[in-house]
N, C-alpha and C. Protein backbone atom coordinates (compact mmCIF):
# COMPACT_ATOMS: atom_id res chain seq x y z
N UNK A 1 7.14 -12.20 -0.96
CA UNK A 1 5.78 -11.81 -1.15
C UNK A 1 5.45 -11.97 -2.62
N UNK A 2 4.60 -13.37 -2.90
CA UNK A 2 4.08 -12.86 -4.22
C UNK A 2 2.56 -12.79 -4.59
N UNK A 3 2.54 -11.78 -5.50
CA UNK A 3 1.09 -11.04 -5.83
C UNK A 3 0.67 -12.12 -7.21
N UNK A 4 -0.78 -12.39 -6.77
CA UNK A 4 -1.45 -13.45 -8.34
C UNK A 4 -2.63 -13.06 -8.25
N UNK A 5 -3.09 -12.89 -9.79
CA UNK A 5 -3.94 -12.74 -9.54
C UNK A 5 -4.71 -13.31 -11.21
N UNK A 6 -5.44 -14.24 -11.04
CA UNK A 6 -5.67 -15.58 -12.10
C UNK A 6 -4.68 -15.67 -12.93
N UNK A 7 -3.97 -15.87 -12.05
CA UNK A 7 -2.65 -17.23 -12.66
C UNK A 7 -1.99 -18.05 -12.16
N UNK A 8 -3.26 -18.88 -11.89
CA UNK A 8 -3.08 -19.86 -11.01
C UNK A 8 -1.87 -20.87 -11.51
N UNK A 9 -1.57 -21.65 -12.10
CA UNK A 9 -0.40 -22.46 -12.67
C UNK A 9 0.65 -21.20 -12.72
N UNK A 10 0.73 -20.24 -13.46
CA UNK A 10 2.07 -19.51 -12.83
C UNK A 10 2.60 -19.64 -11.05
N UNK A 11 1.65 -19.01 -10.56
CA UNK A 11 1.46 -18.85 -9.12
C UNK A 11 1.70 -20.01 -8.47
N UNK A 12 1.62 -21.18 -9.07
CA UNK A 12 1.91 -22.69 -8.08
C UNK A 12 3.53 -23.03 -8.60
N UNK A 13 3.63 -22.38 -10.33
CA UNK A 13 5.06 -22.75 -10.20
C UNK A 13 6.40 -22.46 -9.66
N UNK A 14 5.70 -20.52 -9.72
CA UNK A 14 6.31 -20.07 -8.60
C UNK A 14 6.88 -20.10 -7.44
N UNK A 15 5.40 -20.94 -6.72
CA UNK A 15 5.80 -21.54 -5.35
C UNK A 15 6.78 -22.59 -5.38
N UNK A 16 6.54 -23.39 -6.17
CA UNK A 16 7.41 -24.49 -6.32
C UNK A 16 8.93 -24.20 -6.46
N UNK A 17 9.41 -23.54 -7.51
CA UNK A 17 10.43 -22.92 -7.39
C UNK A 17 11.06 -22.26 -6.01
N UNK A 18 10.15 -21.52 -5.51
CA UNK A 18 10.72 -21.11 -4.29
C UNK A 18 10.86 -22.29 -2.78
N UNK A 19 10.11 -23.42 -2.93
CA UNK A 19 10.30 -24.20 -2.31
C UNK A 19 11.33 -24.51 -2.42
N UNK A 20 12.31 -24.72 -3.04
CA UNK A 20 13.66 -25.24 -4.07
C UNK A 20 14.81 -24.21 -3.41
N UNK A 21 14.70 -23.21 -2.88
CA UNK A 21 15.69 -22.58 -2.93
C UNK A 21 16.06 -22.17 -1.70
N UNK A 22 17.79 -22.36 -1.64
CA UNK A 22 18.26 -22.38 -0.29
C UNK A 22 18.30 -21.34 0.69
N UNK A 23 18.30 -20.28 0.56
CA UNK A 23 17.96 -19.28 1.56
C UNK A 23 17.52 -19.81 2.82
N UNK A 24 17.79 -20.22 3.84
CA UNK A 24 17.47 -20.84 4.91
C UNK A 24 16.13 -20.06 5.63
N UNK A 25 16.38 -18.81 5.70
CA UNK A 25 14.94 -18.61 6.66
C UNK A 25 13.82 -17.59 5.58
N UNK A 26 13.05 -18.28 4.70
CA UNK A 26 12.63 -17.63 3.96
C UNK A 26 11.13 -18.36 3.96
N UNK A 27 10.01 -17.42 4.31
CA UNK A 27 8.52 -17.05 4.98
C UNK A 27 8.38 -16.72 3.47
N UNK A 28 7.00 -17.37 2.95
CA UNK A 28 6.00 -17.02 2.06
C UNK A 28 4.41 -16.29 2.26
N UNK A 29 4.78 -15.23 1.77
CA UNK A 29 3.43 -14.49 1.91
C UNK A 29 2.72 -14.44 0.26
N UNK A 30 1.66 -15.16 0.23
CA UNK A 30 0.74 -15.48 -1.35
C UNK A 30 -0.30 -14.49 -0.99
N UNK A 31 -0.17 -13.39 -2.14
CA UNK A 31 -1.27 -12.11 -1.92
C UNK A 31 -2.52 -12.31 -2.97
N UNK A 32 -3.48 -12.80 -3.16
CA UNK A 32 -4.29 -12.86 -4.20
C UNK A 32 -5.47 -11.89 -4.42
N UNK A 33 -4.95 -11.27 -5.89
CA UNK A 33 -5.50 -10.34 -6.04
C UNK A 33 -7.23 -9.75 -6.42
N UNK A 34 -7.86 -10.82 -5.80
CA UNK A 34 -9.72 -11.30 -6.08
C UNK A 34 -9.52 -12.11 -7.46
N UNK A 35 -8.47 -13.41 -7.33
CA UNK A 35 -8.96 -14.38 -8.02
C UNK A 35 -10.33 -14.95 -8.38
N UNK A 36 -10.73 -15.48 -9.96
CA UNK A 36 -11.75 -16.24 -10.05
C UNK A 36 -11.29 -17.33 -10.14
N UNK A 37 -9.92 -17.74 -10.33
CA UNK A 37 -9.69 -19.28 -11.35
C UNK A 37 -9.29 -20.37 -10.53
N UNK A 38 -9.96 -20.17 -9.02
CA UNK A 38 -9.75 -21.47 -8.32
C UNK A 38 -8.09 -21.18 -7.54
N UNK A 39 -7.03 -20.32 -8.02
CA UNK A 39 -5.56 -20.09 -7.34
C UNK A 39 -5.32 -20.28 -6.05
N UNK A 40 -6.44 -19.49 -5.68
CA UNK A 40 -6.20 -19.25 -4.38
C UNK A 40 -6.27 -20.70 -3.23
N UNK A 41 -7.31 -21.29 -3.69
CA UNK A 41 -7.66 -22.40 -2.83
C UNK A 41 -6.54 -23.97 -3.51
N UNK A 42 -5.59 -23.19 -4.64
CA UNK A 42 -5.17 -24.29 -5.06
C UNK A 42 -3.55 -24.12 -4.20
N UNK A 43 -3.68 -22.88 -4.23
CA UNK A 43 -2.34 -22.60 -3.05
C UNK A 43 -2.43 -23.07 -2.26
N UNK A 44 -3.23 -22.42 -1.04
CA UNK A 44 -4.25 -23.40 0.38
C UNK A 44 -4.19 -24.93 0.30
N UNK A 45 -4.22 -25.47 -0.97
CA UNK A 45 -3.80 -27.02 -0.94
C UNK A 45 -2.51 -27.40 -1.06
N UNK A 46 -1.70 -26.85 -1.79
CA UNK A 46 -0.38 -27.26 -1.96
C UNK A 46 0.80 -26.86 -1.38
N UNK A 47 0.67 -25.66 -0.36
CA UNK A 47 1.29 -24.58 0.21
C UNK A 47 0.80 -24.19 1.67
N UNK A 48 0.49 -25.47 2.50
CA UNK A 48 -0.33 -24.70 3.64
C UNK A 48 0.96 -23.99 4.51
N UNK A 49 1.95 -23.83 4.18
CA UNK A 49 3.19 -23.54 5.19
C UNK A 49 3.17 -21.66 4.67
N UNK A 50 2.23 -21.82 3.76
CA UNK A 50 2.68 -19.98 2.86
C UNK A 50 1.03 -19.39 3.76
N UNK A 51 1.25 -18.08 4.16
CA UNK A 51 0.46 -17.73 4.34
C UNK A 51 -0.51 -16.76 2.75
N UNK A 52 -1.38 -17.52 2.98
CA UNK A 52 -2.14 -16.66 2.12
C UNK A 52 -3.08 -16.11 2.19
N UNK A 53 -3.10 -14.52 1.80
CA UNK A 53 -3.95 -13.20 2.16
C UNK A 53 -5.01 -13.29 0.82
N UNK A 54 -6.44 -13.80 0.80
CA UNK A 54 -7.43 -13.45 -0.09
C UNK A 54 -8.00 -12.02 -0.13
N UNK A 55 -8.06 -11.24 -1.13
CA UNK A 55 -8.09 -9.89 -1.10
C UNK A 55 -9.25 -10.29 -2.24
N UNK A 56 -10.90 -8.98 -1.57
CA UNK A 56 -12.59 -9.61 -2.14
C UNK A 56 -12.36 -8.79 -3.42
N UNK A 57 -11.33 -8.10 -4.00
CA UNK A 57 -10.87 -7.35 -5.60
C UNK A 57 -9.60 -7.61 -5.75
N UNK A 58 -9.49 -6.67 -6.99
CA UNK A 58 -8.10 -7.02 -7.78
C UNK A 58 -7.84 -4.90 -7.20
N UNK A 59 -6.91 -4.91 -6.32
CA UNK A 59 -6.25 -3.72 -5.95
C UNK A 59 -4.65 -3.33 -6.71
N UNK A 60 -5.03 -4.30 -7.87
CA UNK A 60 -3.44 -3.53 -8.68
C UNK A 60 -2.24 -3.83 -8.08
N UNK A 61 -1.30 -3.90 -8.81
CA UNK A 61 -0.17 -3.83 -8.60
C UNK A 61 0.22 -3.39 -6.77
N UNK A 62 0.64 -2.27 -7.04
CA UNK A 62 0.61 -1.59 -5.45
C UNK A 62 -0.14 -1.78 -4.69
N UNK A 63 -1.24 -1.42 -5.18
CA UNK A 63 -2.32 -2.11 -3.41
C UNK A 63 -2.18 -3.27 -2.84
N UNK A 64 -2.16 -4.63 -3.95
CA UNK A 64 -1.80 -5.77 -3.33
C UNK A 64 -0.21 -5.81 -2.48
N UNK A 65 0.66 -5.35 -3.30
CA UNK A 65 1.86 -5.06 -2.71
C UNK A 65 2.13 -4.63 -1.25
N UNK A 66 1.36 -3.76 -1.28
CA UNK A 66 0.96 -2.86 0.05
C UNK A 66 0.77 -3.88 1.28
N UNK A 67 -0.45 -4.39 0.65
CA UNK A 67 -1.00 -5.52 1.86
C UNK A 67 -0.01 -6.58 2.11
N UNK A 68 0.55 -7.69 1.16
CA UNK A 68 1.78 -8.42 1.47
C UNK A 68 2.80 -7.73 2.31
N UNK A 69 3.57 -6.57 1.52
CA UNK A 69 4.81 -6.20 2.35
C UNK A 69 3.97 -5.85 4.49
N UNK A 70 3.19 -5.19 4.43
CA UNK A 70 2.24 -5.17 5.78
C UNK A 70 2.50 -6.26 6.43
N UNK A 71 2.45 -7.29 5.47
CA UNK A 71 2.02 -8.70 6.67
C UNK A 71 3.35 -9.30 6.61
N UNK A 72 4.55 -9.08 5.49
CA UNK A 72 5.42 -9.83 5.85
C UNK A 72 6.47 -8.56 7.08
N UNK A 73 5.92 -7.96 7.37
CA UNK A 73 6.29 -7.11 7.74
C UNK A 73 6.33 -6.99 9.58
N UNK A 74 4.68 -7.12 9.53
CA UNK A 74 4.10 -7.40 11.27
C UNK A 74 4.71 -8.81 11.56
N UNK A 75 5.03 -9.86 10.53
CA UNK A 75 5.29 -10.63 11.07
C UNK A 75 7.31 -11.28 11.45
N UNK A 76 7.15 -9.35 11.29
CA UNK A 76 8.84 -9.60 11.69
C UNK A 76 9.91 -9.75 10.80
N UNK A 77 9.86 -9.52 9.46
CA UNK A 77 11.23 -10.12 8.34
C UNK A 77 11.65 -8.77 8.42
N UNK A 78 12.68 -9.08 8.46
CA UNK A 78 13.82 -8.43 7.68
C UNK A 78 14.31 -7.95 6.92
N UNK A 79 13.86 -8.80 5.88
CA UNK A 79 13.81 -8.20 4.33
C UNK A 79 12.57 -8.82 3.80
N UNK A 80 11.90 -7.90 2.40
CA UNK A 80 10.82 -8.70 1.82
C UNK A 80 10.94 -8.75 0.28
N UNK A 81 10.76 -10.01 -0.09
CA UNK A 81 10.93 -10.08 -1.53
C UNK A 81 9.70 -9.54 -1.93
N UNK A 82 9.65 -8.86 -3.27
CA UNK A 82 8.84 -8.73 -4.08
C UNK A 82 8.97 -9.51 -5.45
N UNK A 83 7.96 -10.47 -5.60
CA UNK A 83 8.59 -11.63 -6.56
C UNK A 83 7.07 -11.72 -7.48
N UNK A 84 7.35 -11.85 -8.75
CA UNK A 84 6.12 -11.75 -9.85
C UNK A 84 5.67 -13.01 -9.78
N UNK A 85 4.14 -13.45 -9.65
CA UNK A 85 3.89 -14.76 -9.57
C UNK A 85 4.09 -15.75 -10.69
N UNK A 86 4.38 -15.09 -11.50
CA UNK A 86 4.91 -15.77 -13.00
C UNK A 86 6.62 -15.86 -13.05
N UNK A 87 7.18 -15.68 -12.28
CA UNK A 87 8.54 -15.54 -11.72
C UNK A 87 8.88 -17.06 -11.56
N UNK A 88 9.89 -17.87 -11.92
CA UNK A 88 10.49 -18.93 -11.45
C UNK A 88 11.70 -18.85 -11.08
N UNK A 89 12.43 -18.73 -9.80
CA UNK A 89 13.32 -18.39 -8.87
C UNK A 89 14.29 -19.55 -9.25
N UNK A 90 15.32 -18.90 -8.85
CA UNK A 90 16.55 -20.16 -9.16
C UNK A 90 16.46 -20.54 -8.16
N UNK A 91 17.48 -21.61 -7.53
CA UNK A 91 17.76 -22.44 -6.56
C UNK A 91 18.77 -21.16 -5.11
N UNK A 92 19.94 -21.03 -6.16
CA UNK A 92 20.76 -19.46 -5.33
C UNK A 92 20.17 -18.41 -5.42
N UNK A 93 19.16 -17.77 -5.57
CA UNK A 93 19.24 -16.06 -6.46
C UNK A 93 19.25 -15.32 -4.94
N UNK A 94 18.65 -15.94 -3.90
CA UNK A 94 18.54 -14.71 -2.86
C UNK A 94 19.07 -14.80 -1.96
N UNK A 95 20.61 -15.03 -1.65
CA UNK A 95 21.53 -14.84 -1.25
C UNK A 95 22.52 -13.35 -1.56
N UNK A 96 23.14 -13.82 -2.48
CA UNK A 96 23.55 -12.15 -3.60
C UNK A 96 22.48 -11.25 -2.98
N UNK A 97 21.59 -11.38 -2.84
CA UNK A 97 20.21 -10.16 -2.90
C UNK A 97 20.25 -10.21 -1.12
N UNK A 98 20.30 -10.64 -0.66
CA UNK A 98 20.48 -10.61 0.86
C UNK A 98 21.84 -9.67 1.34
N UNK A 99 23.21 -10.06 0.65
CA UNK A 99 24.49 -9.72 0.77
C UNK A 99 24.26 -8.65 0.44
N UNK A 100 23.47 -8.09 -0.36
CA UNK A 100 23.86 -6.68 -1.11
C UNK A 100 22.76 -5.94 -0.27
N UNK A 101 21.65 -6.54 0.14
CA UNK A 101 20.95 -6.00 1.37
C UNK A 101 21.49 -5.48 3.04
N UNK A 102 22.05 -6.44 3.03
CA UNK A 102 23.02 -6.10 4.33
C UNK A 102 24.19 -5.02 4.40
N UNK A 103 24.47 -5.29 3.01
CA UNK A 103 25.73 -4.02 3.04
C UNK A 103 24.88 -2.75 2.72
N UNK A 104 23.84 -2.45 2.87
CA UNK A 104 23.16 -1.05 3.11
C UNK A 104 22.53 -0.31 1.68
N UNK A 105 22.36 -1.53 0.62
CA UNK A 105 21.58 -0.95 -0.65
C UNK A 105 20.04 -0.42 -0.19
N UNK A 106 19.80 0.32 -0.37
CA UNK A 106 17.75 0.42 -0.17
C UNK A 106 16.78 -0.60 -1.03
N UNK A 107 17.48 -1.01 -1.79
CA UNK A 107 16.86 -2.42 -2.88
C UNK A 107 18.03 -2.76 -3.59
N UNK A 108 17.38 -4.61 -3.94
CA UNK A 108 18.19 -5.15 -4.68
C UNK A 108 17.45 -5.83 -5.28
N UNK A 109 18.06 -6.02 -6.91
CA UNK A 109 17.17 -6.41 -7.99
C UNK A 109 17.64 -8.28 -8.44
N UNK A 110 17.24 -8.64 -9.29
CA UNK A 110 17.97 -9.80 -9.64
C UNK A 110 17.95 -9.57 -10.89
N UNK A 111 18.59 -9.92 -12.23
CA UNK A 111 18.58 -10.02 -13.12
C UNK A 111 16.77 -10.85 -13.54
N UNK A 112 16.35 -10.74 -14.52
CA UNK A 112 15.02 -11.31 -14.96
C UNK A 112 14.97 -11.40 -16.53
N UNK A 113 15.17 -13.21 -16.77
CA UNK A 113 15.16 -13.53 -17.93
C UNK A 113 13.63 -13.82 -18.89
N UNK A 114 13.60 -13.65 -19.98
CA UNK A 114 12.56 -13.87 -20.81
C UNK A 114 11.76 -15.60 -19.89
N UNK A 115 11.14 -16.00 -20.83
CA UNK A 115 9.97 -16.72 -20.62
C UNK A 115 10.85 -18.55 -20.50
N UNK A 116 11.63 -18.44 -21.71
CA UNK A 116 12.42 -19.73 -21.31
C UNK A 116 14.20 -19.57 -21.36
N UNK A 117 14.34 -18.27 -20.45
CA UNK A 117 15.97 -18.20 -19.44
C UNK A 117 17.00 -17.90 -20.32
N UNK A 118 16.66 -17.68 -22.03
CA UNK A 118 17.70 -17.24 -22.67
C UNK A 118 18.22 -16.23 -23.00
N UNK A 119 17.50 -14.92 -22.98
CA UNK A 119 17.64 -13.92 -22.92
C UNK A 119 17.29 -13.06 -21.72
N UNK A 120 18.07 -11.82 -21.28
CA UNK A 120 17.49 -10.70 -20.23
C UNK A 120 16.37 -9.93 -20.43
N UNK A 121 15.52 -9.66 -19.93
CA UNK A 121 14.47 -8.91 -19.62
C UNK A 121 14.55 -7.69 -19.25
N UNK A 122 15.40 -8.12 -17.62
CA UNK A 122 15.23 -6.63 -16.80
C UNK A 122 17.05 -7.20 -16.15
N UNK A 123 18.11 -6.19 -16.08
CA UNK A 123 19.41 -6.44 -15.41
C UNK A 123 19.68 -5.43 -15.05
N UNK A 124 18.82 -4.42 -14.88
CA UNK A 124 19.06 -2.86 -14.11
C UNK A 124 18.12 -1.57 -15.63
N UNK A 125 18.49 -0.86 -14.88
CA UNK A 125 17.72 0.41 -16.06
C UNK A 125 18.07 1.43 -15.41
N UNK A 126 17.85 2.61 -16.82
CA UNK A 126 18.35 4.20 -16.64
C UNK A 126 17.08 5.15 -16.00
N UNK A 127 17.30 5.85 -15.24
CA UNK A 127 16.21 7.22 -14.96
C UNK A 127 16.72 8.31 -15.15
N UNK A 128 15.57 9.04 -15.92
CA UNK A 128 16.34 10.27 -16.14
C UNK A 128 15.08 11.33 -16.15
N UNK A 129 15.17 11.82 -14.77
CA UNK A 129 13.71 12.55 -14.20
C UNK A 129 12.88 13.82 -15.33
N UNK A 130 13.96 14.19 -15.92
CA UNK A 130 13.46 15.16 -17.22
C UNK A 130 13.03 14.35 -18.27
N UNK A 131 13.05 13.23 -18.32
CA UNK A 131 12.19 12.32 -19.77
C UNK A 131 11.11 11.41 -19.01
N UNK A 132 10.05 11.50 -20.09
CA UNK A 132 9.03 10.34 -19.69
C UNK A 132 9.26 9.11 -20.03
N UNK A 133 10.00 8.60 -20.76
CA UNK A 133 10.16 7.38 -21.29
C UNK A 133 11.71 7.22 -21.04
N UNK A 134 12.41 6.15 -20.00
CA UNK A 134 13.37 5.77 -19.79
C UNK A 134 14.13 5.08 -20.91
N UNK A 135 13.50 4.64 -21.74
CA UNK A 135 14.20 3.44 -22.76
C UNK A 135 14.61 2.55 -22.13
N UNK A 136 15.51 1.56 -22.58
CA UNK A 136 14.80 -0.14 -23.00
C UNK A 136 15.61 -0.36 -21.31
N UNK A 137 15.90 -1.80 -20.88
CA UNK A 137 16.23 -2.17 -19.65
C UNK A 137 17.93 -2.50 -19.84
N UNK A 138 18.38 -2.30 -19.19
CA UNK A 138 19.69 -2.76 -19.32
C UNK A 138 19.79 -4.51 -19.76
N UNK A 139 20.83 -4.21 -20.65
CA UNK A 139 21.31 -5.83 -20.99
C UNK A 139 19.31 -6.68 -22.20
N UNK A 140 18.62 -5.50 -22.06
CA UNK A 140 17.41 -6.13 -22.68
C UNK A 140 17.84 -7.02 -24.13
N UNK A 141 17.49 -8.24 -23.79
CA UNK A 141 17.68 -9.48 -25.12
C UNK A 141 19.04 -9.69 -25.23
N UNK A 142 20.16 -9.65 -24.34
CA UNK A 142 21.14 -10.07 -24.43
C UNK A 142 21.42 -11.30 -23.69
N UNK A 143 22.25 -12.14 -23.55
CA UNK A 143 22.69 -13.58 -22.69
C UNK A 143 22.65 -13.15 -21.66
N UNK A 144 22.14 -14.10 -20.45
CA UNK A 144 21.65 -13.80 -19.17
C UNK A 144 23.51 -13.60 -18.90
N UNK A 145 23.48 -12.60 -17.16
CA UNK A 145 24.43 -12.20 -16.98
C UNK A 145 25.30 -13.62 -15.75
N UNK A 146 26.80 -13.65 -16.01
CA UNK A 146 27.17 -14.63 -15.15
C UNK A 146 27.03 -14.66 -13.88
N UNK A 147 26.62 -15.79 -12.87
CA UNK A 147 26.57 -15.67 -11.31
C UNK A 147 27.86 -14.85 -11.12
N UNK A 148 28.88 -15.02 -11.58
CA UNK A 148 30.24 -14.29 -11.22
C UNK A 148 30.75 -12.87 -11.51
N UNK A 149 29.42 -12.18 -11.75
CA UNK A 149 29.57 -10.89 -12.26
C UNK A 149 28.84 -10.02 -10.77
N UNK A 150 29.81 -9.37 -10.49
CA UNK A 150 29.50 -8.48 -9.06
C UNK A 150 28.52 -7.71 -8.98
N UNK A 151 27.72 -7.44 -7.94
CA UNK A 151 26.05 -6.93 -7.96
C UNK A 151 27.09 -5.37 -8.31
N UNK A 152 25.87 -4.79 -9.15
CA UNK A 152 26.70 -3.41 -9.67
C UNK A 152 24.71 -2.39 -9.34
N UNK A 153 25.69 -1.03 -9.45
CA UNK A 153 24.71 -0.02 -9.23
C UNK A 153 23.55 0.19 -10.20
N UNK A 154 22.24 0.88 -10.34
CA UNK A 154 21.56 0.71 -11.23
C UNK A 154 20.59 2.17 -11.05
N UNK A 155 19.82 2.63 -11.62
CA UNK A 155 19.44 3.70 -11.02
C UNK A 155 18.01 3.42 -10.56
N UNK A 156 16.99 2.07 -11.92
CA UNK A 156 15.85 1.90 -11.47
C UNK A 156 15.54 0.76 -11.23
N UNK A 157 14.61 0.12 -10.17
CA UNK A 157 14.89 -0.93 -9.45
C UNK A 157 13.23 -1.58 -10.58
N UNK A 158 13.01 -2.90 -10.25
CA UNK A 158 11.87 -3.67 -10.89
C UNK A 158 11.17 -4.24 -9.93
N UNK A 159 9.93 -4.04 -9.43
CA UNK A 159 9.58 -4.83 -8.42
C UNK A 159 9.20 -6.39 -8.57
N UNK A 160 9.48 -6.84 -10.33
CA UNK A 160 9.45 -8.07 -10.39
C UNK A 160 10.03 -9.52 -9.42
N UNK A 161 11.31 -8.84 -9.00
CA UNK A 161 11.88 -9.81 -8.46
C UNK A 161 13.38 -8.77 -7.60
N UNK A 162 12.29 -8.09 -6.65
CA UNK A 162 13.29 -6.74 -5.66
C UNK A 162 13.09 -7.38 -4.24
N UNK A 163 14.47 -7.27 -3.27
CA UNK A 163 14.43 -7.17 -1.73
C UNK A 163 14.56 -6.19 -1.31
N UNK A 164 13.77 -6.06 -0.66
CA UNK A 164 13.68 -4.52 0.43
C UNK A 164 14.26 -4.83 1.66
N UNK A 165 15.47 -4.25 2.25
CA UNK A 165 15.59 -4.22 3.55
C UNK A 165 14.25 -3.53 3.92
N UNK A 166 13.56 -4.15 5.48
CA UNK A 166 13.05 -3.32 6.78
C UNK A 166 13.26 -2.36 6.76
N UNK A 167 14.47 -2.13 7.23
CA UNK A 167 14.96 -0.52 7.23
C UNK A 167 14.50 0.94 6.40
N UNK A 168 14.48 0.18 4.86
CA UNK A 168 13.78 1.01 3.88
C UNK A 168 12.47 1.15 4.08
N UNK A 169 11.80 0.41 3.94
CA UNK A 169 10.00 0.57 4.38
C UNK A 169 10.19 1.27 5.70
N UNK A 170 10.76 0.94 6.31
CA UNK A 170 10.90 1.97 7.47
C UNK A 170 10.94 3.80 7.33
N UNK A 171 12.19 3.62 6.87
CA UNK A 171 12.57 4.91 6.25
C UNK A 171 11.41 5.79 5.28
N UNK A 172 10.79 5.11 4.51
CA UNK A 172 9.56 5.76 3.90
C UNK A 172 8.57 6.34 4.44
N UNK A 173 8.49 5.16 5.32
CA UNK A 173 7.07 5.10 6.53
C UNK A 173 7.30 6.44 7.36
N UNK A 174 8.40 6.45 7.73
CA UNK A 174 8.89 7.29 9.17
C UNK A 174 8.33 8.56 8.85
């Protein structure tokens, strides 16, 4: 599921990227958040295989979220990515994130590098319910972490680039 909302060239590279990547049964849901900059209909051209939900405002973060996970939802997955439309997906990343889904995590994150892949962004983070301000992200501005480094625990998840088992939206819902 990814949320855009006028950023259109992010949002197509996005797609593109995810076209690229092997995950075998993997459904695109394009949530647009009351684009002006033409995105939406530029998806609709380049992407007719992605379903895309035009939403008549910009409902934020969560609201759009809301509506994607809904529809990838009625329409049966399993798990749903939450992926930033400015996000460019590797070729492997959602596999690991599937594996660690299946073995019964409630979310799984991916590591998320700066703008051109050399440094970390987001590789997990601390919560600590008595402070308002968590401080910085794990691994923030350090060398991206190796494929060969084992999915490890984290306390706060990023919805930049998170899988949700079913089960969890379930579990909320219930």
């Amino acid at each position: 599921m990814v949320l855009g909302w006028n950023g259109r060239d992010e949002t197509l590279a996005c797609l593109r990227s995810l076209r690229a990547v092997t995950y075998p049964n993997l459904s695109v849901v394009v949530v647009d958040n009351g684009s002006t900059d033409g995105g939406p209909d530029a998806v609709e051209a380049e992407f007719p295989e992605a379903t895309l939900i035009r939403l008549d405002e910009n409902r934020g973060f969560a609201g759009g979220v809301n509506v994607g996970v809904e529809a990838a939802l009625a329409a049966g997955a399993e798990f749903v990515l939450l992926l930033n439309n400015d996000a460019v997906a590797d070729v492997g990343f959602l596999e690991p994130l599937v594996d660690a889904a299946r073995a019964g995590v409630g979310a799984a994150c991916s590591q998320i590098l700066d703008g051109d892949g050399s440094r970390i962004w987001y590789a997990g983070a601390p919560y600590d319910a008595r402070r308002g301000h968590q401080g910085r992200h794990t691994g923030y501005g350090s060398a991206p972490i190796s494929v060969d480094v084992a999915p490890y625990e984290t306390d706060r998840a990023c919805g930049g680039a998170m899988l949700v088992p079913r089960s969890s939206f379930e579990r909320v819902v219930a």
